[in-house]
PDB file of N, CA and C in Angstrom:
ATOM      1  N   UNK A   1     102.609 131.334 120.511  1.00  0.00           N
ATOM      2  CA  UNK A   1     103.015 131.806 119.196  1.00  0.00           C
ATOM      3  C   UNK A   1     102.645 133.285 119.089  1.00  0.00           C
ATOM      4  N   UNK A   2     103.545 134.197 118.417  1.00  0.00           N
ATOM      5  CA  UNK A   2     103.090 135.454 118.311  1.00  0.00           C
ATOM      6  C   UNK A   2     101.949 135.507 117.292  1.00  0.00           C
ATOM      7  N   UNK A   3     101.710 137.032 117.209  1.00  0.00           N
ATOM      8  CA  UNK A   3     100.273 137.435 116.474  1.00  0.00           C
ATOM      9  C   UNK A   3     101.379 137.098 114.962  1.00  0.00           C
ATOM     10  N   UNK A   4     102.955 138.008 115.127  1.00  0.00           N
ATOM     11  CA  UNK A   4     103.785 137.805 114.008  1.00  0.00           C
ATOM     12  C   UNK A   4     104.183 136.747 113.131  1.00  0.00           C
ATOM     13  N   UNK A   5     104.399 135.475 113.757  1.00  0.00           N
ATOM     14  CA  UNK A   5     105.166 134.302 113.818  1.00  0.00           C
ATOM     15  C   UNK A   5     103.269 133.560 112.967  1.00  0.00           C
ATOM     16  N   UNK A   6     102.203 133.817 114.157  1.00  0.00           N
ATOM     17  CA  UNK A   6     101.301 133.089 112.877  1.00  0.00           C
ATOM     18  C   UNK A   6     100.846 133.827 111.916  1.00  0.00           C
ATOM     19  N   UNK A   7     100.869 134.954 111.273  1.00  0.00           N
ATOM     20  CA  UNK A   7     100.613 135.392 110.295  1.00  0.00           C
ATOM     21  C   UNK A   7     101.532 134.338 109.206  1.00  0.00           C
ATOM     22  N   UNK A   8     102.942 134.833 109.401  1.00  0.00           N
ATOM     23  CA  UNK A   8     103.775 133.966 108.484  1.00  0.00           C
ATOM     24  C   UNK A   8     103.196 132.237 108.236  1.00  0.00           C
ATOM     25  N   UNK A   9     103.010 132.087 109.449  1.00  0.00           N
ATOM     26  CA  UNK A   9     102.464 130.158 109.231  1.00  0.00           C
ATOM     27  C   UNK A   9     100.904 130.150 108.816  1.00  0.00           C
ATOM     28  N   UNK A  10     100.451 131.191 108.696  1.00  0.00           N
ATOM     29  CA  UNK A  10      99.017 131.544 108.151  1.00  0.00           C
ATOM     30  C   UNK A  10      99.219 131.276 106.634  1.00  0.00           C
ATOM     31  N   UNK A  11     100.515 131.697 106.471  1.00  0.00           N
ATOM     32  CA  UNK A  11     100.298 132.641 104.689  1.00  0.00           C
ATOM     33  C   UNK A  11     101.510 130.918 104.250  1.00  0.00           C
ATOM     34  N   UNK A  12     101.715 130.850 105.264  1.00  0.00           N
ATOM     35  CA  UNK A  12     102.543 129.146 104.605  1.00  0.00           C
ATOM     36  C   UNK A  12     101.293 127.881 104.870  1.00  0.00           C
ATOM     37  N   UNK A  13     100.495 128.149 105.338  1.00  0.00           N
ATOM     38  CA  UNK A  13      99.964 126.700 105.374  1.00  0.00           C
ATOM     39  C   UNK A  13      98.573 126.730 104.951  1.00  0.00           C
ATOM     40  N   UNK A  14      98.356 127.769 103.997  1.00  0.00           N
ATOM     41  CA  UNK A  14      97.297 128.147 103.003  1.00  0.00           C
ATOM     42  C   UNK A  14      97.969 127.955 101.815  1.00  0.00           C
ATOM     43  N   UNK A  15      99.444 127.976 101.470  1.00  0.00           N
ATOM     44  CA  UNK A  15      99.748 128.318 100.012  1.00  0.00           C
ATOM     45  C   UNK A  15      99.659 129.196  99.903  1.00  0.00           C
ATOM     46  N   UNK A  16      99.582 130.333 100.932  1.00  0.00           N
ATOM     47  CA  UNK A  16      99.085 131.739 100.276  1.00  0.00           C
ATOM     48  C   UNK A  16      99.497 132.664  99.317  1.00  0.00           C
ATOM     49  N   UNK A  17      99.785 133.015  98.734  1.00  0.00           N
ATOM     50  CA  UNK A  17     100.599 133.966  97.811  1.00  0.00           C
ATOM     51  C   UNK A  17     100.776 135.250  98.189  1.00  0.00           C
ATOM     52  N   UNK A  18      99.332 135.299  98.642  1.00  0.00           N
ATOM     53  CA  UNK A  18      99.536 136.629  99.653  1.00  0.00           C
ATOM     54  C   UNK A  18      98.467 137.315 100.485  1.00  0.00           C
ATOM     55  N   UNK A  19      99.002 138.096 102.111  1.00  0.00           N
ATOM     56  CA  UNK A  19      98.531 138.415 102.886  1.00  0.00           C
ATOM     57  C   UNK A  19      98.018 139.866 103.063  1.00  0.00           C
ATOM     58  N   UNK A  20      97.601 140.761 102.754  1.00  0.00           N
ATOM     59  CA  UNK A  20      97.929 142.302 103.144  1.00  0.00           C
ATOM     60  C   UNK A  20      96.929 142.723 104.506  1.00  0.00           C
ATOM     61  N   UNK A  21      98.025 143.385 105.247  1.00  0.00           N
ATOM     62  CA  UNK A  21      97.344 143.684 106.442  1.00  0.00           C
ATOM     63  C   UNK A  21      97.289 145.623 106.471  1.00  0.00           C
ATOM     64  N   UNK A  22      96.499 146.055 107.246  1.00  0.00           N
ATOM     65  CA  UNK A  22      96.671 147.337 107.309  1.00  0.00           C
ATOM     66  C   UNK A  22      96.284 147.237 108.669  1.00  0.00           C
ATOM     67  N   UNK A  23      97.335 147.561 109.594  1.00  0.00           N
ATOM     68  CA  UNK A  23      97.414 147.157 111.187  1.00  0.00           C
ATOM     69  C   UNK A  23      96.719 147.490 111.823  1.00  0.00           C
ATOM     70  N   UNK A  24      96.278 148.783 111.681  1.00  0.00           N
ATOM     71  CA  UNK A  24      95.208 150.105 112.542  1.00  0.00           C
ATOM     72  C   UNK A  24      93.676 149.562 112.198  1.00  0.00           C
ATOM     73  N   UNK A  25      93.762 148.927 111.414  1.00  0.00           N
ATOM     74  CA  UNK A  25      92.538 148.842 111.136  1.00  0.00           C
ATOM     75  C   UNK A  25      91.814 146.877 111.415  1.00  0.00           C
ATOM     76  N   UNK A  26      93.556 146.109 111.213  1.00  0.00           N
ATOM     77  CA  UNK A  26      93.103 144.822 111.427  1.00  0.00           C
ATOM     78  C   UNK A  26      93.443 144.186 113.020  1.00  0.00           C
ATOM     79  N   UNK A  27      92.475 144.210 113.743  1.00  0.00           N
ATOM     80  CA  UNK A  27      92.985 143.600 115.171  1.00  0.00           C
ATOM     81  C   UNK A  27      92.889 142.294 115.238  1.00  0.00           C
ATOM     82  N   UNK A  28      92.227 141.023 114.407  1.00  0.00           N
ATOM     83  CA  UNK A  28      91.918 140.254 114.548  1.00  0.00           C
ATOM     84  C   UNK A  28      93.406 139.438 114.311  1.00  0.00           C
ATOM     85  N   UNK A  29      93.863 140.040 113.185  1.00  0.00           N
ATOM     86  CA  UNK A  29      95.152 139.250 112.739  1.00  0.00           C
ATOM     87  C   UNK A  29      96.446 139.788 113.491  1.00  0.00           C
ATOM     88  N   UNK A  30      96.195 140.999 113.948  1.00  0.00           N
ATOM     89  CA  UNK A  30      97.814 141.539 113.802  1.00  0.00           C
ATOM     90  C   UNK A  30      97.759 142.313 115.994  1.00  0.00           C
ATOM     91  N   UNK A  31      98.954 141.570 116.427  1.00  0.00           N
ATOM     92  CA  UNK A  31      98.679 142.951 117.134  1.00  0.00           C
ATOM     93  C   UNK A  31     100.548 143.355 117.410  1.00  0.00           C
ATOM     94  N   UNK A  32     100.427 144.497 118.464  1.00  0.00           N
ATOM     95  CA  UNK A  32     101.283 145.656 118.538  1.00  0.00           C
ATOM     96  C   UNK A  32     102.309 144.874 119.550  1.00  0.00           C
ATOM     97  N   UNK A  33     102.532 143.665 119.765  1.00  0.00           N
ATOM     98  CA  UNK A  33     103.221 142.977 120.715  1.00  0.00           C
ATOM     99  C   UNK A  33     104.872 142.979 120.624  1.00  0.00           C
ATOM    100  N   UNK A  34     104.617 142.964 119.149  1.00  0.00           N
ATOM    101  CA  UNK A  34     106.113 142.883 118.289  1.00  0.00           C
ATOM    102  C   UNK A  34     107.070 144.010 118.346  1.00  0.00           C
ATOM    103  N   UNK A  35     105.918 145.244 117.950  1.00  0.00           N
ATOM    104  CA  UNK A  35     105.845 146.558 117.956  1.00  0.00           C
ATOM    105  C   UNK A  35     106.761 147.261 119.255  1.00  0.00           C
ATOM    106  N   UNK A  36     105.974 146.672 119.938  1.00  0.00           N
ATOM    107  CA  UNK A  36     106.452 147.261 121.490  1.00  0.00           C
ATOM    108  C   UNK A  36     107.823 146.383 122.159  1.00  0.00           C
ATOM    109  N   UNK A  37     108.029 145.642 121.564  1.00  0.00           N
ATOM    110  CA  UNK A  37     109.471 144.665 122.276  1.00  0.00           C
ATOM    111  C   UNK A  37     110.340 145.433 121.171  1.00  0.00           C
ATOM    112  N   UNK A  38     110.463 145.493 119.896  1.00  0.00           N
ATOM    113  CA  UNK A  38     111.279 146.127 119.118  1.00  0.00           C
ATOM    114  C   UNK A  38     111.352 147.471 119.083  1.00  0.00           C
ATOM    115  N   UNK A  39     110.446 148.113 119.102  1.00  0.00           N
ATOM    116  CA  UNK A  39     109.766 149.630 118.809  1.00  0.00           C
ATOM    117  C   UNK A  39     110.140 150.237 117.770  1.00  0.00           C
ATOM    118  N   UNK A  40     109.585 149.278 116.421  1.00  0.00           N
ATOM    119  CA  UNK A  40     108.975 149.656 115.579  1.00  0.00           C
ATOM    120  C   UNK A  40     107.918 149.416 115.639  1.00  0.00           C
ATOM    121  N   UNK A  41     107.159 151.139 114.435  1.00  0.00           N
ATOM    122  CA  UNK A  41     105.791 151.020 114.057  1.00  0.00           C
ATOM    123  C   UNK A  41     105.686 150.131 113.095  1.00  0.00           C
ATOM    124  N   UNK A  42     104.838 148.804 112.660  1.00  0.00           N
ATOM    125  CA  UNK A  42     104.259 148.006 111.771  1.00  0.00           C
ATOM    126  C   UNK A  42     103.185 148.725 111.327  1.00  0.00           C
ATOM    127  N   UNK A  43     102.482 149.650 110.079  1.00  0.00           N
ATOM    128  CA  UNK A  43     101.790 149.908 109.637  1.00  0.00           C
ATOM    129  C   UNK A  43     100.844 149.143 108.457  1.00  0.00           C
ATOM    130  N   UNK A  44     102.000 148.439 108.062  1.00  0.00           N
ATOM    131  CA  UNK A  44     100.978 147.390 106.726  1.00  0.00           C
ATOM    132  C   UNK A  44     102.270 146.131 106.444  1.00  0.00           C
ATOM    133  N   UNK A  45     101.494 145.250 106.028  1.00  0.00           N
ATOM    134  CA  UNK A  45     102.535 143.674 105.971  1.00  0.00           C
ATOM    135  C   UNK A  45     102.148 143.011 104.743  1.00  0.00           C
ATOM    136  N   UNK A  46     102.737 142.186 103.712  1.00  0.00           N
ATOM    137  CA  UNK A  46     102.583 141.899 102.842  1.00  0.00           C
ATOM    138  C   UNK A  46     103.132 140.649 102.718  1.00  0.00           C
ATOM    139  N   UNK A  47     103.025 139.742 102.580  1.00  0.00           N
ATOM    140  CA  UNK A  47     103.381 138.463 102.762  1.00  0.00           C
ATOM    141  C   UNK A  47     102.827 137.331 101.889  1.00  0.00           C
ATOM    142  N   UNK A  48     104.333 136.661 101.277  1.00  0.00           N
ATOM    143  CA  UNK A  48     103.419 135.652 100.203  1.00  0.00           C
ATOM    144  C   UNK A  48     104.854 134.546 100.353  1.00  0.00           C
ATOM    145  N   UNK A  49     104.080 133.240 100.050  1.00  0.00           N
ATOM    146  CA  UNK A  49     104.644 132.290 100.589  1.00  0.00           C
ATOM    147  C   UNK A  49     105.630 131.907  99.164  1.00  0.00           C
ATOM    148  N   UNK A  50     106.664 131.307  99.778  1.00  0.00           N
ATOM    149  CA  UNK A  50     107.379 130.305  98.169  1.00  0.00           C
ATOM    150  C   UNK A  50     107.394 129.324  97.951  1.00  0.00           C
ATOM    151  N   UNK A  51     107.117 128.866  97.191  1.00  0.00           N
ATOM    152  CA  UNK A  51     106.885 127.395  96.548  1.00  0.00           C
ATOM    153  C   UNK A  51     108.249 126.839  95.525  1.00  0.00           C
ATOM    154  N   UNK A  52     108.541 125.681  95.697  1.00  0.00           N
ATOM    155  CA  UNK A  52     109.727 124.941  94.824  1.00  0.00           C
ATOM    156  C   UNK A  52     108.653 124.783  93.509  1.00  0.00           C
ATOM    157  N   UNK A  53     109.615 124.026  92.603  1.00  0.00           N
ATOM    158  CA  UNK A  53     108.868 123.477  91.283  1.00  0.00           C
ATOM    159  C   UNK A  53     107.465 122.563  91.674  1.00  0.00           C
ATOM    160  N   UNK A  54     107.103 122.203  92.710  1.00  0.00           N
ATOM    161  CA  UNK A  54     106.588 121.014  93.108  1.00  0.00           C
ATOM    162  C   UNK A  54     105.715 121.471  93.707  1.00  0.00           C
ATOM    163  N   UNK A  55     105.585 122.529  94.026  1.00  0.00           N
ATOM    164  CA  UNK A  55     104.514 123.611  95.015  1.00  0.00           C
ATOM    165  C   UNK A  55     104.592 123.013  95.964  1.00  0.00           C
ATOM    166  N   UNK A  56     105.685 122.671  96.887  1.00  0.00           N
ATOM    167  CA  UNK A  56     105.886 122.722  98.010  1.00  0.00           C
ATOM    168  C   UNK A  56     106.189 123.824  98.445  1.00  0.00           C
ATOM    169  N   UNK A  57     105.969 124.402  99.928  1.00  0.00           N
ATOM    170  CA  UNK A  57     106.267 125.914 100.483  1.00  0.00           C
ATOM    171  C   UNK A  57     107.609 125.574 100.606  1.00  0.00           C
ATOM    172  N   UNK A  58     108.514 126.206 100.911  1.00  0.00           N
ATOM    173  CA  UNK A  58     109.624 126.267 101.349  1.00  0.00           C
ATOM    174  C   UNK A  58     110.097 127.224 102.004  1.00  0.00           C
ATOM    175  N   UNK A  59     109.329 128.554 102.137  1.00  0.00           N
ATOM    176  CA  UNK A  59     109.557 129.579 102.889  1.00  0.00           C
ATOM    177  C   UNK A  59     108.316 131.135 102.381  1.00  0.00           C
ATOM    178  N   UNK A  60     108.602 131.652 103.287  1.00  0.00           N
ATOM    179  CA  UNK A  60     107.782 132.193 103.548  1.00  0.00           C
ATOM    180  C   UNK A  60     108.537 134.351 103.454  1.00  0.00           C
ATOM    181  N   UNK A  61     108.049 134.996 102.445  1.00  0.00           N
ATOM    182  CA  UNK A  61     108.703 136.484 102.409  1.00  0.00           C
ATOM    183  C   UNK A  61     107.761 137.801 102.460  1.00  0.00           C
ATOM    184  N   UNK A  62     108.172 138.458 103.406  1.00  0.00           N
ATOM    185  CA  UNK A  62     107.453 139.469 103.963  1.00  0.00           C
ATOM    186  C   UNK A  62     108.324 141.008 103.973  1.00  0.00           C
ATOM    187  N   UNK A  63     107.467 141.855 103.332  1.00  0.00           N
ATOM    188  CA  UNK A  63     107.756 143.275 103.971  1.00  0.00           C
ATOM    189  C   UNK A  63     106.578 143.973 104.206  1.00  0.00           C
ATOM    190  N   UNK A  64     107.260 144.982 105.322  1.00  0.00           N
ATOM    191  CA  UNK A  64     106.348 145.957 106.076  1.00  0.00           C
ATOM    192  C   UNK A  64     106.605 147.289 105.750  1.00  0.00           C
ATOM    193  N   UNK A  65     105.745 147.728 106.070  1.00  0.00           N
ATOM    194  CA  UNK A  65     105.388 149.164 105.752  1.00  0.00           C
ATOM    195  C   UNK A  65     106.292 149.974 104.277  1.00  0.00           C
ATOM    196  N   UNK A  66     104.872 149.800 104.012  1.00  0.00           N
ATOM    197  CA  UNK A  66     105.354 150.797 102.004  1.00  0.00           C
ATOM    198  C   UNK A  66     105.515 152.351 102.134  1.00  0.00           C
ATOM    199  N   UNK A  67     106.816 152.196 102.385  1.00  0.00           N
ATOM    200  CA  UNK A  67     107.443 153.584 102.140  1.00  0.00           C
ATOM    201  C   UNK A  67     106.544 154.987 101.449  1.00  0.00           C
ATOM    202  N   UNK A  68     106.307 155.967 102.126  1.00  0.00           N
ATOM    203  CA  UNK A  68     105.544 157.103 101.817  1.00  0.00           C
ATOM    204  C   UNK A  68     104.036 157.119 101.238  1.00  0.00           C
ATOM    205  N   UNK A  69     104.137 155.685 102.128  1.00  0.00           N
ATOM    206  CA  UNK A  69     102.273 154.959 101.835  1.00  0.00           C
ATOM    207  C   UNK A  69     101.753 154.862 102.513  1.00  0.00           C
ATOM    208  N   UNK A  70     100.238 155.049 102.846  1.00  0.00           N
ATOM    209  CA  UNK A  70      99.635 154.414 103.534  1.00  0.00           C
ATOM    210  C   UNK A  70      99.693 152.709 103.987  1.00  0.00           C
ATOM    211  N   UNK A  71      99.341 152.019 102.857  1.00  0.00           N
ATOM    212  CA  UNK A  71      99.295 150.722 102.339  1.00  0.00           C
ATOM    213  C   UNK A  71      99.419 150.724 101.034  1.00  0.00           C
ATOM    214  N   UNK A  72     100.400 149.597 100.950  1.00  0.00           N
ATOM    215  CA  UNK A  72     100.622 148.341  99.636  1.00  0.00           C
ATOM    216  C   UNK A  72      99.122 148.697  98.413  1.00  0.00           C
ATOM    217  N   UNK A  73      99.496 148.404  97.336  1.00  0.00           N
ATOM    218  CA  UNK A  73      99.064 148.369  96.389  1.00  0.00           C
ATOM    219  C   UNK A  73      98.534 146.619  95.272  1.00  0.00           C
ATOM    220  N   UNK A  74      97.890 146.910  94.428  1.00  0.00           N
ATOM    221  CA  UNK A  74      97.602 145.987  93.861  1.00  0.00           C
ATOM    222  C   UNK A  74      98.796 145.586  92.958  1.00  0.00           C
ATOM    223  N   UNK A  75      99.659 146.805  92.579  1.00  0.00           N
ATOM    224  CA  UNK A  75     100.766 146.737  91.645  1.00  0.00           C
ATOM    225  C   UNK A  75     102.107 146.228  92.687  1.00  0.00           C
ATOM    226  N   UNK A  76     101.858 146.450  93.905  1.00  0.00           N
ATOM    227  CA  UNK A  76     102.826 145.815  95.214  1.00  0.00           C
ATOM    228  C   UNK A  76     102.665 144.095  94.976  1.00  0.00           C
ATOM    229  N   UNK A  77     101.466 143.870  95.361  1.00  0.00           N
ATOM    230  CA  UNK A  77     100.919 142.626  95.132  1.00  0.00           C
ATOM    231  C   UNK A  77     101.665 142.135  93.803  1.00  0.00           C
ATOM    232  N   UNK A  78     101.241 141.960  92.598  1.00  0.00           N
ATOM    233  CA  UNK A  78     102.008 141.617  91.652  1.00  0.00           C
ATOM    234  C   UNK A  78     103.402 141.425  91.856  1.00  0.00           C
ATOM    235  N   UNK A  79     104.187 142.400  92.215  1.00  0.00           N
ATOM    236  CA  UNK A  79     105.624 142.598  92.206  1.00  0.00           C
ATOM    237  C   UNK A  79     105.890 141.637  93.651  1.00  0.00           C
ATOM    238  N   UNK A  80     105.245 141.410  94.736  1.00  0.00           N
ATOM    239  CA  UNK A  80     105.609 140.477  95.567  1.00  0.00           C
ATOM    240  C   UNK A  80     105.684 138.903  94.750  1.00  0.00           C
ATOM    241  N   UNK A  81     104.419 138.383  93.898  1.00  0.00           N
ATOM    242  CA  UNK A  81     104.318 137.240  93.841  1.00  0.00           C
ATOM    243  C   UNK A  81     105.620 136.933  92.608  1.00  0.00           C
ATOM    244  N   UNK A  82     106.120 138.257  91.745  1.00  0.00           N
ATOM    245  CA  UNK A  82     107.317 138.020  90.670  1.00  0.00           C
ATOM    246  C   UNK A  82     108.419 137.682  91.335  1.00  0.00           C
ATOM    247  N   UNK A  83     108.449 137.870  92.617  1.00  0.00           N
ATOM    248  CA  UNK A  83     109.692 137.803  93.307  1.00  0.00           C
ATOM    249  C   UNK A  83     109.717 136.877  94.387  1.00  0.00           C
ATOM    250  N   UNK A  84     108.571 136.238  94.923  1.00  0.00           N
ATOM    251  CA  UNK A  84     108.871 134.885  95.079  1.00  0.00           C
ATOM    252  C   UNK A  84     108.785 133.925  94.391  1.00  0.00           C
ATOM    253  N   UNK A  85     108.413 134.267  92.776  1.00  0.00           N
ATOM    254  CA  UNK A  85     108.746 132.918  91.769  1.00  0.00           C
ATOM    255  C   UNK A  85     110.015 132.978  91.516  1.00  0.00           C
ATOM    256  N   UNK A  86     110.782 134.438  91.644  1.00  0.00           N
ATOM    257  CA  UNK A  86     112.100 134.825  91.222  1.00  0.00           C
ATOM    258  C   UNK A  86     113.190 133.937  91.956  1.00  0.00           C
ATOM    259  N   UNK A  87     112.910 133.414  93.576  1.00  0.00           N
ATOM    260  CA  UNK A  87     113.473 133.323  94.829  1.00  0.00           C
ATOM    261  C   UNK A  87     113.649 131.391  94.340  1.00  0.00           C
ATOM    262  N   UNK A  88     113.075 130.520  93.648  1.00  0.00           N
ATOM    263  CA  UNK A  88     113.028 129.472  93.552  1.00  0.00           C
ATOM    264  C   UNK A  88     114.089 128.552  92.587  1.00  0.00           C
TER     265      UNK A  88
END
């Protein structure tokens, strides 16, 4: 399984709502494997899972790297979890 592939099944089989990574700095979770077969830079990941009415997961939504950012925000955060209640 990639470092990529379990982050996502990380943040689905916690319920997670949400993940934030800042890549350079997290080796434990994330590595450059993805990076280098695609060649894109992954700088930060944000990831929060979706739930039906029933809080079952049903899928899992992610974006990377926040445009003219370092890293994602607390106000990112918010606006991720409005938009996977939005997605249901």
């Amino acid at each position: 399984m990639t470092t990529e592939r379990a982050l996502l099944d990380q943040c689905s089989r916690r319920c997670s709502r949400l993940i934030l990574i800042h890549t350079h700095r997290d080796k434990v979770r994330y590595s450059k494997e993805i990076d280098k077969v695609t060649g894109f830079e992954t700088c930060s990941i944000i990831c929060s899972s979706i739930t039906n009415r029933q809080d079952k997961i049903i899928g899992v939504i992610e974006v990377l790297n926040k445009r003219n950012v370092e890293r994602f925000t607390v106000d990112d955060e918010k606006t991720m979890k409005v938009i996977a209640l939005m997605l249901i």
